[in-house]
C-alpha atoms as a PDB file:
ATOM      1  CA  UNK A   1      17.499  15.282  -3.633  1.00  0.00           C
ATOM      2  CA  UNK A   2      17.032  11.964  -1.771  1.00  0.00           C
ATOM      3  CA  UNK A   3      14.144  13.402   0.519  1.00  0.00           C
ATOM      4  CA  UNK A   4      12.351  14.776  -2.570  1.00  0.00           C
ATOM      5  CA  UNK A   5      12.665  11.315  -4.061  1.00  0.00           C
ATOM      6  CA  UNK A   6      11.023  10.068  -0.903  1.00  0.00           C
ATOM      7  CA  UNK A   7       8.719  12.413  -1.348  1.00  0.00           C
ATOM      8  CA  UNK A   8       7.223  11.723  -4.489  1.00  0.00           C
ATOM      9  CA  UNK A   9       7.355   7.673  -3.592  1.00  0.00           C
ATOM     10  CA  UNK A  10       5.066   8.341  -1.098  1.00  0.00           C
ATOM     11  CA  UNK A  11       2.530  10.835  -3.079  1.00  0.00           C
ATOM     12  CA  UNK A  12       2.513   7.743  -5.773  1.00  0.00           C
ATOM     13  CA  UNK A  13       2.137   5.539  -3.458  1.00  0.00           C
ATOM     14  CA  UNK A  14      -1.239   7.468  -2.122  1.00  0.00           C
ATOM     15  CA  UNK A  15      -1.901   7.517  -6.299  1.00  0.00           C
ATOM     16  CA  UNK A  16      -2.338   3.930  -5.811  1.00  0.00           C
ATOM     17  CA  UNK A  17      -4.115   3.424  -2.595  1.00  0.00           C
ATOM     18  CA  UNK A  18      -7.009   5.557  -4.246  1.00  0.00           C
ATOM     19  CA  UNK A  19      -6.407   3.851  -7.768  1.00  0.00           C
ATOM     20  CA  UNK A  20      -6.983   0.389  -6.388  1.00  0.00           C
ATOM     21  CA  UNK A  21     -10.364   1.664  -4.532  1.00  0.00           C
ATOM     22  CA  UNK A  22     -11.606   3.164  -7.919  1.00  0.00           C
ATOM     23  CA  UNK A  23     -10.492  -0.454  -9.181  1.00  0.00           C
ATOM     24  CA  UNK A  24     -12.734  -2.080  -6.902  1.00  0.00           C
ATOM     25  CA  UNK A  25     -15.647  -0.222  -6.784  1.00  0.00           C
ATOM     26  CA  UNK A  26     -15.791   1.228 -10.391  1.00  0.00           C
ATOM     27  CA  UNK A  27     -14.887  -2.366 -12.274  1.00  0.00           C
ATOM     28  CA  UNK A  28     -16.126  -5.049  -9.702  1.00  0.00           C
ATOM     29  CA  UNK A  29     -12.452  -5.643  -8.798  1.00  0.00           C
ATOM     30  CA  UNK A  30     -12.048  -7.405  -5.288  1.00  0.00           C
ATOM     31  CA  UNK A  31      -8.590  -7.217  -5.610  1.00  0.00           C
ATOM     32  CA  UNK A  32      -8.527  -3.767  -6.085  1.00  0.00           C
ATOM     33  CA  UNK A  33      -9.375  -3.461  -2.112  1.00  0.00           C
ATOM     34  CA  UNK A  34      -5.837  -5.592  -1.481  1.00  0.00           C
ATOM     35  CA  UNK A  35      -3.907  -2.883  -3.716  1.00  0.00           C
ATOM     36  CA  UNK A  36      -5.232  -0.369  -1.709  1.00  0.00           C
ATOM     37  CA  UNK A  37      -4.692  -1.765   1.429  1.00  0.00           C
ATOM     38  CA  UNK A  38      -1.470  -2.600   0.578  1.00  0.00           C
ATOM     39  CA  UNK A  39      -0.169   0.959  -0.940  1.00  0.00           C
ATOM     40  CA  UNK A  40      -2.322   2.564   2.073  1.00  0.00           C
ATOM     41  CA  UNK A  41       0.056   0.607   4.352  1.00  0.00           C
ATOM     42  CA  UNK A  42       3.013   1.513   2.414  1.00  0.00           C
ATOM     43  CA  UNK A  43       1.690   4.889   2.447  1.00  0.00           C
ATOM     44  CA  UNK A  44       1.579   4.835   6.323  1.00  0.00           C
ATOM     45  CA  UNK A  45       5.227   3.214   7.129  1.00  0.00           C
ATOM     46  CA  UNK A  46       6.655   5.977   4.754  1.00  0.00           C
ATOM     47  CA  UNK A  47       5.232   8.624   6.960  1.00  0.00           C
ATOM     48  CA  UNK A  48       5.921   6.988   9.966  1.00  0.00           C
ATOM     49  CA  UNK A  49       9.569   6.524   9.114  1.00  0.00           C
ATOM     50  CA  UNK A  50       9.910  10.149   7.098  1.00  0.00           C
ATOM     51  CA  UNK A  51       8.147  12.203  10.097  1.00  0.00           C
ATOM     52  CA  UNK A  52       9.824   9.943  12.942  1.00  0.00           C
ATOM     53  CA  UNK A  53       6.534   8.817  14.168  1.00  0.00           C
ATOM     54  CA  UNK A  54       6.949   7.480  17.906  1.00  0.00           C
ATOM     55  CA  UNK A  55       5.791   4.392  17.418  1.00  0.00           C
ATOM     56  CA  UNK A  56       7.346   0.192  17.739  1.00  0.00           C
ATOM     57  CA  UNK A  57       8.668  -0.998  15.416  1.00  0.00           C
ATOM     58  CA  UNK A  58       7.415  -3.951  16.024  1.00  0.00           C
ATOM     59  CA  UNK A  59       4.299  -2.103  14.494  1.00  0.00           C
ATOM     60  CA  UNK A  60       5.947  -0.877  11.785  1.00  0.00           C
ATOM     61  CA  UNK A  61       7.062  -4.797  11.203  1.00  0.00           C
ATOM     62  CA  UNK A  62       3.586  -5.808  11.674  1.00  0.00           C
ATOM     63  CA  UNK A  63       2.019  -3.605   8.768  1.00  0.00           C
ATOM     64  CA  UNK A  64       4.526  -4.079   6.400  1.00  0.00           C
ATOM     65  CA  UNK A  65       3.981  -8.035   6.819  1.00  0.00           C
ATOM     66  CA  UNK A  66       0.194  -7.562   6.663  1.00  0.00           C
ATOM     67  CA  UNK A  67       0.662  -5.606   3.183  1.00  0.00           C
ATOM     68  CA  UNK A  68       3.034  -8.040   1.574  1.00  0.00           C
ATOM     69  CA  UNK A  69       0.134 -11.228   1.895  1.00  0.00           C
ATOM     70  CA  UNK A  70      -1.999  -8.199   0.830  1.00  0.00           C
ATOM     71  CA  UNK A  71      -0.536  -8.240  -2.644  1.00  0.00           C
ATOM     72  CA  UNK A  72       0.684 -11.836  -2.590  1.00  0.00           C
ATOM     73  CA  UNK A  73      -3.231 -12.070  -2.247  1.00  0.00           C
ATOM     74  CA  UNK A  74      -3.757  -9.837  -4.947  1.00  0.00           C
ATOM     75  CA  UNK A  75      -1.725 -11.033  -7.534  1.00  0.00           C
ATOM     76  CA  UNK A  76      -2.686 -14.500  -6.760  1.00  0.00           C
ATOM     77  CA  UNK A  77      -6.459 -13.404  -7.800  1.00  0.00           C
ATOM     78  CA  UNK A  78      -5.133 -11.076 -10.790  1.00  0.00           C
ATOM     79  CA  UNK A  79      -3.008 -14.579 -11.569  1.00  0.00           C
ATOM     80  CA  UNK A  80      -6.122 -16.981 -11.364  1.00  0.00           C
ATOM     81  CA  UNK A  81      -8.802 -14.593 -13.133  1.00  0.00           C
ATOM     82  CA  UNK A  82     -10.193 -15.225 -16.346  1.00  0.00           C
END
C-alpha cells in the first residue's frame, strides 16, 4: 500500500513539473519555471530514492536544497505580484 502511495506522489508530482511549464509559457508566469523546477527535482529524488539510484547523497542533499529556494523563490513572486 505504502509503495503505491509513493507511487502516485511521484506521478503528481510530474503533474506539476509540466503544470508549472504550461504556467509559464501559456500565462506569462515566470514563476511557473521555479514550480517546475522545483516538482522536476522532487520528481528526480523520488526516483532516485524509490529505484536505489547509485548516486551521493550529498547529491541528493544538493537538489533538494536547490528546489526548496526554488519555491521559496516562487512564492515570494506569487506573494509580491499584483
Amino acid at each position: 500500500m505504502i509503495k503505491i502511495l509513493h507511487e502516485l506522489s511521484i506521478g503528481f508530482e510530474a503533474i506539476v513539473t509540466v503544470l508549472g511549464a504550461i504556467l509559464a509559457v501559456s500565462k506569462k508566469k515566470n514563476y511557473g519555471w521555479l514550480i517546475s523546477l522545483t516538482f522536476g527535482i522532487y520528481v528526480f529524488y523520488d526516483l532516485a530514492r524509490f529505484l536505489s539510484f547509485d548516486l551521493s547523497a550529498d547529491i541528493l542533499y544538493i537538489a533538494f536544497f536547490i528546489a526548496s529556494l526554488s519555491i521559496t523563490f516562487a512564492v515570494w513572486k506569487i506573494y509580491r505580484e499584483k
